[in-house]
C-alpha atoms as a PDB file:
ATOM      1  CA  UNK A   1      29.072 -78.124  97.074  1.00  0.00           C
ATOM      2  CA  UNK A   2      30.397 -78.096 100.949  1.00  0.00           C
ATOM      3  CA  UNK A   3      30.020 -81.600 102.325  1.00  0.00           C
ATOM      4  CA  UNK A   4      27.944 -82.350 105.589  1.00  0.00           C
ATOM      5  CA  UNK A   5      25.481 -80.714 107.213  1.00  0.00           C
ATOM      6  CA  UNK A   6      25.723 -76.531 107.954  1.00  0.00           C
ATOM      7  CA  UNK A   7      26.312 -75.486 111.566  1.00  0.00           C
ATOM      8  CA  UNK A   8      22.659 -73.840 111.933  1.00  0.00           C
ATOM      9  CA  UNK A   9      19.735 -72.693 109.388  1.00  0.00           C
ATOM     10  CA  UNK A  10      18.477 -68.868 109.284  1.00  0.00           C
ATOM     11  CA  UNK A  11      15.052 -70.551 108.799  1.00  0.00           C
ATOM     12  CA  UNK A  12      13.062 -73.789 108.698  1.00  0.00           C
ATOM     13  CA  UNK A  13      12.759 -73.699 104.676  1.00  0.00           C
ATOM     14  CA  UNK A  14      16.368 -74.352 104.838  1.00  0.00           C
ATOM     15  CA  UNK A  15      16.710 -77.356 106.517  1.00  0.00           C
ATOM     16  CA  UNK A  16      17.563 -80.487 105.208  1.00  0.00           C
ATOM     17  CA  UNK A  17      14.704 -82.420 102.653  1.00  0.00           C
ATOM     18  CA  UNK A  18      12.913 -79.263 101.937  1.00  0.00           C
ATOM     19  CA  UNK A  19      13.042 -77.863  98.405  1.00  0.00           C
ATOM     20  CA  UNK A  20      15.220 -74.757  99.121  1.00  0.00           C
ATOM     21  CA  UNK A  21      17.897 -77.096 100.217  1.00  0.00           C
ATOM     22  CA  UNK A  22      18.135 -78.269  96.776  1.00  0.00           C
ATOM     23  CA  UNK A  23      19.810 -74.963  95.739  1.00  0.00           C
ATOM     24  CA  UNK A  24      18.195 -74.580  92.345  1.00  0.00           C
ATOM     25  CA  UNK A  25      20.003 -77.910  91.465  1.00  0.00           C
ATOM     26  CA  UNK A  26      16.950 -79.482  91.199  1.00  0.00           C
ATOM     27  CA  UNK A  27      13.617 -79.207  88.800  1.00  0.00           C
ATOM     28  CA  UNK A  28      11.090 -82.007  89.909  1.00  0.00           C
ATOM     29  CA  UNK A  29       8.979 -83.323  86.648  1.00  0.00           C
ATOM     30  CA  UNK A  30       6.963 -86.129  85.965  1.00  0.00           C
ATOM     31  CA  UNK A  31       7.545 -89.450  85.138  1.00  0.00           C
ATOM     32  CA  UNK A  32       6.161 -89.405  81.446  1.00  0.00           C
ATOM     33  CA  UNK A  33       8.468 -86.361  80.216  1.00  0.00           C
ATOM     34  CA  UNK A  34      11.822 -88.191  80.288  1.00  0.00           C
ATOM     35  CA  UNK A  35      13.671 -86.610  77.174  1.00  0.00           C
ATOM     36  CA  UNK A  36      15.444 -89.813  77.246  1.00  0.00           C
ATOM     37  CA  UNK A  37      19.426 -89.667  76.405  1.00  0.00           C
ATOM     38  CA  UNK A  38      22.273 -89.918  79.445  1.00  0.00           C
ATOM     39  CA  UNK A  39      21.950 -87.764  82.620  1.00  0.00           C
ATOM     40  CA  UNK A  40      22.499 -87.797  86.040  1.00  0.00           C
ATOM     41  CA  UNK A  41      21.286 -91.106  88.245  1.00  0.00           C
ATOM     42  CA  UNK A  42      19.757 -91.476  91.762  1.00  0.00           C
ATOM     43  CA  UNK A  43      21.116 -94.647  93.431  1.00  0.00           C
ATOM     44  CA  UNK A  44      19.164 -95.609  96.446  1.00  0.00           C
ATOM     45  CA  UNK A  45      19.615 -98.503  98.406  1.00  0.00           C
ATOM     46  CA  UNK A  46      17.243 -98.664 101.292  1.00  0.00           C
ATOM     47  CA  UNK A  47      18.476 -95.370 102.715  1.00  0.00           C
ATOM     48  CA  UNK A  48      21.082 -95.174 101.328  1.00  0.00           C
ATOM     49  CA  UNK A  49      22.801 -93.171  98.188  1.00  0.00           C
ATOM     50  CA  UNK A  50      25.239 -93.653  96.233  1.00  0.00           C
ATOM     51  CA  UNK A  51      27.762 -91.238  94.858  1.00  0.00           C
ATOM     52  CA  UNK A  52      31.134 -90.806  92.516  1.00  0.00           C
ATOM     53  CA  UNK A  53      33.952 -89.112  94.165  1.00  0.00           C
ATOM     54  CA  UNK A  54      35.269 -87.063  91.447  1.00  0.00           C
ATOM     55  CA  UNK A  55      38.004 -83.759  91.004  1.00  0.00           C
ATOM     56  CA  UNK A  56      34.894 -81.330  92.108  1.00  0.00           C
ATOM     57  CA  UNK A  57      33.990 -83.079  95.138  1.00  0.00           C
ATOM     58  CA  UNK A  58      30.980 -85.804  95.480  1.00  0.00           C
ATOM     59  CA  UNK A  59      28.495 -86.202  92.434  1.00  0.00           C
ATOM     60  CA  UNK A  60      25.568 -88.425  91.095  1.00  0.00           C
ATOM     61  CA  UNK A  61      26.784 -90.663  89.049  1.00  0.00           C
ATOM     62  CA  UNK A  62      26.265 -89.655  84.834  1.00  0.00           C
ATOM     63  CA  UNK A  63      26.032 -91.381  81.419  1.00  0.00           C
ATOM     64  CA  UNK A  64      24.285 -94.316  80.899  1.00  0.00           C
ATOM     65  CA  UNK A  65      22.528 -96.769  83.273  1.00  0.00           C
ATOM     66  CA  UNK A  66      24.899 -97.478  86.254  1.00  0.00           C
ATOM     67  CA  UNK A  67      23.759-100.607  86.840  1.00  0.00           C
ATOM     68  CA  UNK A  68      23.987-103.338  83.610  1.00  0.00           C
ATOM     69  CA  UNK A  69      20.480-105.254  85.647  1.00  0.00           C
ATOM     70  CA  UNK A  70      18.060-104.147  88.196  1.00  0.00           C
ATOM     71  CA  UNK A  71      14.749-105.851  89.357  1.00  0.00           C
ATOM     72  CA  UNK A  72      12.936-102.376  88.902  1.00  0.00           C
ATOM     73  CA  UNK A  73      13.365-100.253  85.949  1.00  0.00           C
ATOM     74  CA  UNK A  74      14.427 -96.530  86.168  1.00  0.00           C
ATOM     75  CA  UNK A  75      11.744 -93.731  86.939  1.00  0.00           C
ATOM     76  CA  UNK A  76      12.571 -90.043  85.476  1.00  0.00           C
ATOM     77  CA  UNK A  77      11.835 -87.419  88.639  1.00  0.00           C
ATOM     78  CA  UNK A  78      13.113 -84.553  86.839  1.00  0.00           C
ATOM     79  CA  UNK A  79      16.338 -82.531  85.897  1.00  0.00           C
ATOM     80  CA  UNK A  80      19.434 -82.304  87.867  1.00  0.00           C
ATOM     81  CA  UNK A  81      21.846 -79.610  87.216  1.00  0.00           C
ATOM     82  CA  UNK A  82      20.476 -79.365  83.430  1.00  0.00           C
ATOM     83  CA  UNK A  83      20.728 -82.952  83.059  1.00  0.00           C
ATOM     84  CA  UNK A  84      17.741 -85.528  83.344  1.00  0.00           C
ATOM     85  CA  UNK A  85      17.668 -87.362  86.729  1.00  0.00           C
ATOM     86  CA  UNK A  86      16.785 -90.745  86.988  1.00  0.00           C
ATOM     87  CA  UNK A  87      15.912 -92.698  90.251  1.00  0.00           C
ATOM     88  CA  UNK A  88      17.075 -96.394  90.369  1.00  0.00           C
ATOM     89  CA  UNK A  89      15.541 -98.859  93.549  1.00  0.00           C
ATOM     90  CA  UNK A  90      18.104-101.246  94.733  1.00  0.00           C
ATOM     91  CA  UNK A  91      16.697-104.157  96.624  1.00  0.00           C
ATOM     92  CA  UNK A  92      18.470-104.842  99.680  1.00  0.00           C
ATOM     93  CA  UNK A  93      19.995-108.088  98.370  1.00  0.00           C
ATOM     94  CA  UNK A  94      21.283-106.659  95.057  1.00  0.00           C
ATOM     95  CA  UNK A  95      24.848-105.608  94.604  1.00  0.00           C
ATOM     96  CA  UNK A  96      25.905-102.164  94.250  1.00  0.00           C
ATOM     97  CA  UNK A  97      27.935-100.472  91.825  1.00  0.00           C
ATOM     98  CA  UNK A  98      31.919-101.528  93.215  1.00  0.00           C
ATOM     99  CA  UNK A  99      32.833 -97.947  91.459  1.00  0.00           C
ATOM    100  CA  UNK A 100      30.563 -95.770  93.594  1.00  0.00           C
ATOM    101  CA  UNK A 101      30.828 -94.827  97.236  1.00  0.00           C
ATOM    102  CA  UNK A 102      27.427 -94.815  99.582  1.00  0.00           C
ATOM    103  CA  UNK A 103      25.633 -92.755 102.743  1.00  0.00           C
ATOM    104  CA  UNK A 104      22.734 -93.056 104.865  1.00  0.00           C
ATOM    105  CA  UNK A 105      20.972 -90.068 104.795  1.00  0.00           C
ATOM    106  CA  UNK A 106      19.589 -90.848 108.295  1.00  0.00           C
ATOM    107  CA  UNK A 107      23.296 -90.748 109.487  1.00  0.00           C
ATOM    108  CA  UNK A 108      23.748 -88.143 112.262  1.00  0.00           C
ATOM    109  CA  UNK A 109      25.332 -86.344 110.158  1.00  0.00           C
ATOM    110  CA  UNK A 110      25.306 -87.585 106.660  1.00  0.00           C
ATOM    111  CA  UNK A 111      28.774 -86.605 104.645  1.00  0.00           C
ATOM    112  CA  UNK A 112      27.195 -85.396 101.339  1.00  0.00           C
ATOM    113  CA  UNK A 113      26.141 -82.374 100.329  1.00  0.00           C
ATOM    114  CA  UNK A 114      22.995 -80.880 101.374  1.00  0.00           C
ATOM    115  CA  UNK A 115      21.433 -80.579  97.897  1.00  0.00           C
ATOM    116  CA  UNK A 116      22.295 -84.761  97.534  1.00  0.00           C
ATOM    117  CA  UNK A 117      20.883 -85.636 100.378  1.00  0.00           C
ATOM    118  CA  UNK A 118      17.791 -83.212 100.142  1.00  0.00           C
ATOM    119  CA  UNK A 119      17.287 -85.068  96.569  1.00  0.00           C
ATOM    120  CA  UNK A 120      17.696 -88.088  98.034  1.00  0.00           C
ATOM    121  CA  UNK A 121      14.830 -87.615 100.697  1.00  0.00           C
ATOM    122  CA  UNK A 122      12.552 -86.525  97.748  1.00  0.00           C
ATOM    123  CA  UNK A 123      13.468 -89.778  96.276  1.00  0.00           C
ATOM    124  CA  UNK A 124      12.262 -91.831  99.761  1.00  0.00           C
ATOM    125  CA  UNK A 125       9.231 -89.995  99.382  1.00  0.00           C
ATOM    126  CA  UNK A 126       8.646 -90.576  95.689  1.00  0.00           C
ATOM    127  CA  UNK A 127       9.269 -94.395  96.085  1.00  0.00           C
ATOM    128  CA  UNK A 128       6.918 -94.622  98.946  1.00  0.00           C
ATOM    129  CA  UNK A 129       4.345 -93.334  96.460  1.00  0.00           C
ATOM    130  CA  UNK A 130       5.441 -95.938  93.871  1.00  0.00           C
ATOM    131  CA  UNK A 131       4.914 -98.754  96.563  1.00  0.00           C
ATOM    132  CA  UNK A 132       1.405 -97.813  97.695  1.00  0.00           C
ATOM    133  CA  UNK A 133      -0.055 -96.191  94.620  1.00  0.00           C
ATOM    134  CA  UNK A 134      -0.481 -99.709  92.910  1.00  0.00           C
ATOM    135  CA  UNK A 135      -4.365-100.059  93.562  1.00  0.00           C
ATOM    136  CA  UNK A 136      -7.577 -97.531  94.003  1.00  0.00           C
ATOM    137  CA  UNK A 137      -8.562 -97.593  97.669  1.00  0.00           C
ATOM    138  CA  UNK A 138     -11.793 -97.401  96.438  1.00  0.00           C
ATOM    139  CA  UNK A 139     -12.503-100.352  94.471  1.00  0.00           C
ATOM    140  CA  UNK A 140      -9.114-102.269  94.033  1.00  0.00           C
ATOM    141  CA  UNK A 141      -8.586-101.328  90.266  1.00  0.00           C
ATOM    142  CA  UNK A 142      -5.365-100.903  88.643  1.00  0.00           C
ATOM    143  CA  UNK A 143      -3.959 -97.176  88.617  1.00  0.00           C
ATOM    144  CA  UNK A 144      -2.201 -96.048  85.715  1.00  0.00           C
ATOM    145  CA  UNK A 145      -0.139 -92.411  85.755  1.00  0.00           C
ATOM    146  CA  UNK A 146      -2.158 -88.998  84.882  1.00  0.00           C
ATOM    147  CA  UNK A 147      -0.477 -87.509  82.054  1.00  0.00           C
ATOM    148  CA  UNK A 148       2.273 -84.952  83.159  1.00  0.00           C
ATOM    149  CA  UNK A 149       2.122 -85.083  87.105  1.00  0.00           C
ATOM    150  CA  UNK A 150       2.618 -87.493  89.711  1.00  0.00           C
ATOM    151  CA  UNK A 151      -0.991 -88.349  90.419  1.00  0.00           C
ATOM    152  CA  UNK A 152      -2.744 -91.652  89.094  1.00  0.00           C
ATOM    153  CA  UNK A 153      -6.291 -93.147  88.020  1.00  0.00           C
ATOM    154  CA  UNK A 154      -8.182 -95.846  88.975  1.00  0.00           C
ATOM    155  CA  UNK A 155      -8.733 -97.855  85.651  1.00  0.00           C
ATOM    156  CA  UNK A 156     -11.964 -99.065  86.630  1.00  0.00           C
ATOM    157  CA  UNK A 157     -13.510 -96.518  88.603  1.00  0.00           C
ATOM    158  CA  UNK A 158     -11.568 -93.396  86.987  1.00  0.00           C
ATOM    159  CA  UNK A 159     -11.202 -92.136  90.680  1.00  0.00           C
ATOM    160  CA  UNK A 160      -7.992 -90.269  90.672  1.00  0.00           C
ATOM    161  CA  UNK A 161      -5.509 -90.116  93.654  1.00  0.00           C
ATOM    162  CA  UNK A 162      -2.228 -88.043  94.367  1.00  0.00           C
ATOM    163  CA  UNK A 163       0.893 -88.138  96.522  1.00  0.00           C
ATOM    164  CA  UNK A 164      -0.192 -88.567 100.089  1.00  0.00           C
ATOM    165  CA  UNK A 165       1.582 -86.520 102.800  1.00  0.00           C
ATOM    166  CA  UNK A 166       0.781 -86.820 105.885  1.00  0.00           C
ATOM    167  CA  UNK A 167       0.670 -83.947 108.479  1.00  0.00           C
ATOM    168  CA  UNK A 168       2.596 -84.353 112.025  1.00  0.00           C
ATOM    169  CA  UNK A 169       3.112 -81.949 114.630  1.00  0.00           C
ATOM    170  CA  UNK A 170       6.237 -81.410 116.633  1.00  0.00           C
ATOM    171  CA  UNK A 171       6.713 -78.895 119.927  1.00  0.00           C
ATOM    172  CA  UNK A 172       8.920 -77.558 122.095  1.00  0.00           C
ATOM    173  CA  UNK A 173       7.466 -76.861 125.870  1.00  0.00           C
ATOM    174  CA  UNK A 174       9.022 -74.221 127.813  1.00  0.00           C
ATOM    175  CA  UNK A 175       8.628 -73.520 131.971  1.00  0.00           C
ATOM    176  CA  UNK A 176      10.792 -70.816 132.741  1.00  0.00           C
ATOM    177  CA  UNK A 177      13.992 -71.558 131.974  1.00  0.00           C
ATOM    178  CA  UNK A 178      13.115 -75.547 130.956  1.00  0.00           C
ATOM    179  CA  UNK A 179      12.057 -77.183 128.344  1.00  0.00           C
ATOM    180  CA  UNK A 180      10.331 -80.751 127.630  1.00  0.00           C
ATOM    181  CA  UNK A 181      12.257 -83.072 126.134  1.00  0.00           C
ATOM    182  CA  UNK A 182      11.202 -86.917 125.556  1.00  0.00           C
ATOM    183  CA  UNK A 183      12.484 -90.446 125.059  1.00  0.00           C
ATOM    184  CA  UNK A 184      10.932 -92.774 122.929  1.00  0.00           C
ATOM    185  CA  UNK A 185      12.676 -96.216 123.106  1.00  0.00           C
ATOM    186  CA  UNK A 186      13.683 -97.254 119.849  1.00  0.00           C
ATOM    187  CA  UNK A 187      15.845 -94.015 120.123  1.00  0.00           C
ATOM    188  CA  UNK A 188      19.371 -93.842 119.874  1.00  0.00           C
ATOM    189  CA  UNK A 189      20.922 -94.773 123.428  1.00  0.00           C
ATOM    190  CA  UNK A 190      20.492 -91.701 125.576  1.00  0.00           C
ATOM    191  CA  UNK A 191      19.064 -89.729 122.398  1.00  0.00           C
ATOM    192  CA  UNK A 192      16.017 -87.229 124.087  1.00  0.00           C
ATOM    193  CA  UNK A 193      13.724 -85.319 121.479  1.00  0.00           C
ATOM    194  CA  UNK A 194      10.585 -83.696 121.325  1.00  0.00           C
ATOM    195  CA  UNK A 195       6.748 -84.856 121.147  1.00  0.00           C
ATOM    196  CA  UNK A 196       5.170 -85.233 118.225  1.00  0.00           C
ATOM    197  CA  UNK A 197       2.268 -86.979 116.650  1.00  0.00           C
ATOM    198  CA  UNK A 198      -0.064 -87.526 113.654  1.00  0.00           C
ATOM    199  CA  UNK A 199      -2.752 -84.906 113.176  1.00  0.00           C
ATOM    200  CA  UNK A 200      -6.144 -86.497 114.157  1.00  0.00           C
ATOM    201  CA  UNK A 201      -9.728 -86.052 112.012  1.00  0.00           C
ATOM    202  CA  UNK A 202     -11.161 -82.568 112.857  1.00  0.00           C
ATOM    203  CA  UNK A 203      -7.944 -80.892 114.393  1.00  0.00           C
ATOM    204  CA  UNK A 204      -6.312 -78.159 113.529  1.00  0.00           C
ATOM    205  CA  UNK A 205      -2.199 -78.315 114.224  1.00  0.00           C
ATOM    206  CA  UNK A 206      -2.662 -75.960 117.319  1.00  0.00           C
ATOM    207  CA  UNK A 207      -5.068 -78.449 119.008  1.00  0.00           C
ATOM    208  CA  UNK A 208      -3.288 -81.310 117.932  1.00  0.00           C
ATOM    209  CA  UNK A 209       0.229 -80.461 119.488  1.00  0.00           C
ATOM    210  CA  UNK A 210      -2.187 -79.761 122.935  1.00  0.00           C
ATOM    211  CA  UNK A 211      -3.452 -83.098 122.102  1.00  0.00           C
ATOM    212  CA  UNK A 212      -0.112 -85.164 121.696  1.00  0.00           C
ATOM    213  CA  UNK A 213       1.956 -83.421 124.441  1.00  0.00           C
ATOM    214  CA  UNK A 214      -1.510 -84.021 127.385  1.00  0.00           C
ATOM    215  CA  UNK A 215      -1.965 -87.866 126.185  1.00  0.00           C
ATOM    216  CA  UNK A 216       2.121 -88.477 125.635  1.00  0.00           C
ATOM    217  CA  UNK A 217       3.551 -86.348 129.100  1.00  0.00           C
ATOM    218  CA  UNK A 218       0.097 -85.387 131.111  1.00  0.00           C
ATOM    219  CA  UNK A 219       1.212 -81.626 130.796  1.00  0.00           C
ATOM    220  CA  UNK A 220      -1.369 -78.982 129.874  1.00  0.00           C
ATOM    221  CA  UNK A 221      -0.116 -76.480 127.532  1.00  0.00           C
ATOM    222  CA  UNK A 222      -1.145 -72.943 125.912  1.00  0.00           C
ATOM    223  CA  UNK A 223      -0.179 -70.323 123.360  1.00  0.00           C
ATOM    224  CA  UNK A 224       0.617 -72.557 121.281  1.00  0.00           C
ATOM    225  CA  UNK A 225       2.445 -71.032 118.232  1.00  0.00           C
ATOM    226  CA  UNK A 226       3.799 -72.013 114.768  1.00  0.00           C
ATOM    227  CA  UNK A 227       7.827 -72.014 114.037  1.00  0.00           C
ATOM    228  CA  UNK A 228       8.203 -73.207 110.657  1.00  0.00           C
ATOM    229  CA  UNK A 229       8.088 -76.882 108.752  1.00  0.00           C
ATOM    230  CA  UNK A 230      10.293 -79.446 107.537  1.00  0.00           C
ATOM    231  CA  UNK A 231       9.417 -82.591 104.803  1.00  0.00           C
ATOM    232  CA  UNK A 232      10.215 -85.501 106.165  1.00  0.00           C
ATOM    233  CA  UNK A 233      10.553 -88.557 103.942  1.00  0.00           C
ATOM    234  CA  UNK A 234      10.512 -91.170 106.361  1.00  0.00           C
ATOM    235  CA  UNK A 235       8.502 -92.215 104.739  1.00  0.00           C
ATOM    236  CA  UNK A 236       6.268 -89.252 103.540  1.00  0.00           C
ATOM    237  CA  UNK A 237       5.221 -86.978 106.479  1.00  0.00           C
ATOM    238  CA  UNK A 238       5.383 -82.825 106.596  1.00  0.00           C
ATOM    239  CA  UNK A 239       6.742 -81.971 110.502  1.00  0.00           C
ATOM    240  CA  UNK A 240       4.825 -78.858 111.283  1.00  0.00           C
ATOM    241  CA  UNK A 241       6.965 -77.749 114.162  1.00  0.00           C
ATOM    242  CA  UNK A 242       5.083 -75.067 117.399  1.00  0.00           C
ATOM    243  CA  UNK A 243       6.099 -73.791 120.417  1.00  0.00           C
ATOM    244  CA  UNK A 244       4.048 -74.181 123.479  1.00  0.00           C
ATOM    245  CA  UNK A 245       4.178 -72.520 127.012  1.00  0.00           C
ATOM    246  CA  UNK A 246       3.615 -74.702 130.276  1.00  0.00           C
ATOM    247  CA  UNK A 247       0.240 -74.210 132.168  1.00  0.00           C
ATOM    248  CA  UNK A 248       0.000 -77.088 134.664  1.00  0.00           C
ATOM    249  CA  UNK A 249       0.491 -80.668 135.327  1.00  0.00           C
ATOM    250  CA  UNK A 250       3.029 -83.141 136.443  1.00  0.00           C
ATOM    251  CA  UNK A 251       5.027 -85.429 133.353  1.00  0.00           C
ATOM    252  CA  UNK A 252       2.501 -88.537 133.473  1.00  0.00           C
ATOM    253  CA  UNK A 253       4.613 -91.276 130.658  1.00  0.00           C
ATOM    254  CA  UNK A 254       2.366 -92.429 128.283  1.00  0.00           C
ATOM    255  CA  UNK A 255       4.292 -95.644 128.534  1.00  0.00           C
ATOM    256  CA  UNK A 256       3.219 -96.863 125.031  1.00  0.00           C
ATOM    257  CA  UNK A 257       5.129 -94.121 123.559  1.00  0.00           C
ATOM    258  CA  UNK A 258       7.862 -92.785 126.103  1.00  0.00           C
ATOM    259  CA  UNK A 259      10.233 -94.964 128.069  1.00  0.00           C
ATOM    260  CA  UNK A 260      11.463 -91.201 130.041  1.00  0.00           C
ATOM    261  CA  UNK A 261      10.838 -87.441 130.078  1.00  0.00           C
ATOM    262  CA  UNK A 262      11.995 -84.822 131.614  1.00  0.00           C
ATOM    263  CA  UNK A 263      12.355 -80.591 132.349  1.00  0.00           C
ATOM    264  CA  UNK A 264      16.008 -79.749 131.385  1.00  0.00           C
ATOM    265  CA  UNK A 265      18.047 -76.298 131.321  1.00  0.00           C
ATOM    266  CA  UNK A 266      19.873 -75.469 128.419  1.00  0.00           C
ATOM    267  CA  UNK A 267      23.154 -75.943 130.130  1.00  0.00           C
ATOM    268  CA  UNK A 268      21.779 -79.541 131.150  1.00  0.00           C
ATOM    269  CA  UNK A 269      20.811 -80.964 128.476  1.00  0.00           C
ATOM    270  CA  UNK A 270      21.104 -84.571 126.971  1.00  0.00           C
ATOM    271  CA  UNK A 271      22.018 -86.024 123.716  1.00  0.00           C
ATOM    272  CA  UNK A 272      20.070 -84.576 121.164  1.00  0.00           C
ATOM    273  CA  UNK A 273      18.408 -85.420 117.872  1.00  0.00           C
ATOM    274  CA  UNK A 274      20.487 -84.483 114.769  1.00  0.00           C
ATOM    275  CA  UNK A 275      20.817 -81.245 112.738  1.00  0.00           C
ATOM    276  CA  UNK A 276      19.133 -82.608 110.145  1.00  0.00           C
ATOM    277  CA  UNK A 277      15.923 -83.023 112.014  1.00  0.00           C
ATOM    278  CA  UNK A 278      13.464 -79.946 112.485  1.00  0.00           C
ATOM    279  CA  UNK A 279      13.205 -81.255 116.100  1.00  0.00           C
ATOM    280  CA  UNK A 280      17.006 -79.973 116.578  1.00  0.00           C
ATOM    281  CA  UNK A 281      15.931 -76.559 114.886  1.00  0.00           C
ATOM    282  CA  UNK A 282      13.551 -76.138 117.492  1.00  0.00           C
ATOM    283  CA  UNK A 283      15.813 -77.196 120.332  1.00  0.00           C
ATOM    284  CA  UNK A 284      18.393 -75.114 119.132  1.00  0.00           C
ATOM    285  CA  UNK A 285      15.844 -72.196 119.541  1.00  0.00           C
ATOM    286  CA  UNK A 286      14.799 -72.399 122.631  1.00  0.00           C
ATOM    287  CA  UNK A 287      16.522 -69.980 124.163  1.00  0.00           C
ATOM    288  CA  UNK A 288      14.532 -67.168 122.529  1.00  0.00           C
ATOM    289  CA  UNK A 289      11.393 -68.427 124.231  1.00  0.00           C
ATOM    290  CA  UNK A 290      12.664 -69.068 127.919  1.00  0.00           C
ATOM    291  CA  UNK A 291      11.933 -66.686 130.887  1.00  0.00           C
ATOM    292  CA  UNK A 292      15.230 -64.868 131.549  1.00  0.00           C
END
């Protein structure tokens, strides 16, 4: 498997943390069918993973439990490359494996290979489930796992509940030959990006990437249109990603949200988010939407 992250994507199903990245190395199964036996393990430290450097290139560790102790026990997600994956939580204050090499898969650009850290965002996502699927929201009851899936039920009130993802919209804004880009300050230094936002009760995506780019810039926008989508397991949100076309208005900071914005020619533009990030995709696009 090529290490790092590919030069461009021929769509947004290919991009990093979606389920085509995986390559067909990957078979996602609940946590009850563990077949048991050795297979491959999932190392995750905060964002980070951990990896063996072997002959072939980098590889989940295999075999037995890499760790002799951990204060969480081992949760089966499913089968990797034939073999049965297992995901192990490392607090931040335990030590890691002195054998195994690690990588932040929010690096710019993260040297592993894409199907790794793809798997790796799953995992993100499937221990932010673990974290908050303790309790019913309804009544406060204990939830215990539905047999052969992910989702859970309330032991007292038999509600069930399921893997929450939640829905986000991203856009790019052209004006002629410009497009929008935004600052938010807990960027990287001099890092510019795209707006983007939470879907609100009763919106559709369309009206809420109007919504977020009037109340986050002051600019009115129209023909709005979707581009494609990327999961995002930071900690469990699906980027739906639009472009938009200017109509009116002058950039107004919503100074919650945005420290700077700005129009920007594509010969002029800033530092950018990483190509791991659908936001990039869309930048990257641009020019197939400007006004020659």
């Amino acid at each position: 498997m090529k290490i790092g992250l590919p030069p461009g994507y021929a769509s947004t199903i290919e991009l990093p943390f979606n389920t085509a990245s995986l390559q067909e190395n990957f078979q996602l199964a609940a946590p009850d069918r563990d077949p048991g036996g050795p297979g491959s393990w999932l190392l995750l430290q905060g964002n980070r993973v951990f990896f063996d450097q072997t002959e072939q290139g980098i590889a989940l560790p295999r075999g037995l439990a890499p760790l002799s102790s951990s204060t969480v026990p081992p949760l089966y997600i499913g089968q990797w490359q034939g073999q049965p994956c297992r995901l192990l939580s490392l607090a931040r204050d335990d030590s890691a494996p002195n054998d195994l090499d690690s990588e932040s898969i929010m690096a710019a650009d993260p040297q592993l290979p894409l199907p790794i850290l793809s798997l790796a965002g799953i995992a993100r996502m499937i221990l932010h489930w673990e974290l908050t699927s303790g309790h019913c929201g309804h009544c406060g009851g204990a939830l215990q796992r539905l047999t052969g899936e992910w989702g859970k039920k309330c032991t007292h009130c038999n509600n069930h509940h399921h893997p929450r993802i939640h829905p986000c919209v991203i856009g790019l804004v052209v004006k002629g030959d410009e497009i929008l880009l935004v600052r938010k300050p807990e960027w990287a230094d001099g890092r510019f990006g795209l707006v983007a936002g939470f879907v609100e009760f009763g919106e559709c995506l369309e009206e809420a990437m109007a919504r977020e780019i009037l109340e986050e810039t002051g600019i009115i926008v129209a023909n709005t249109r979707y581009l494609g989508s990327q999961c995002w397991p930071f900690p469990s949100q699906l980027m739906t990603g639009f472009v938009s076309d200017y109509v009116s208005g002058e950039i107004k900071l919503q100074e919650d949200e945005l420290e700077a914005a700005g129009w920007y020619k594509l010969n002029q533009l800033p530092t950018l988010p990483p190509r791991r990030s659908i936001a990039r995709y869309l930048i990257d696009a641009a020019a197939e939407y400007l006004q020659k």
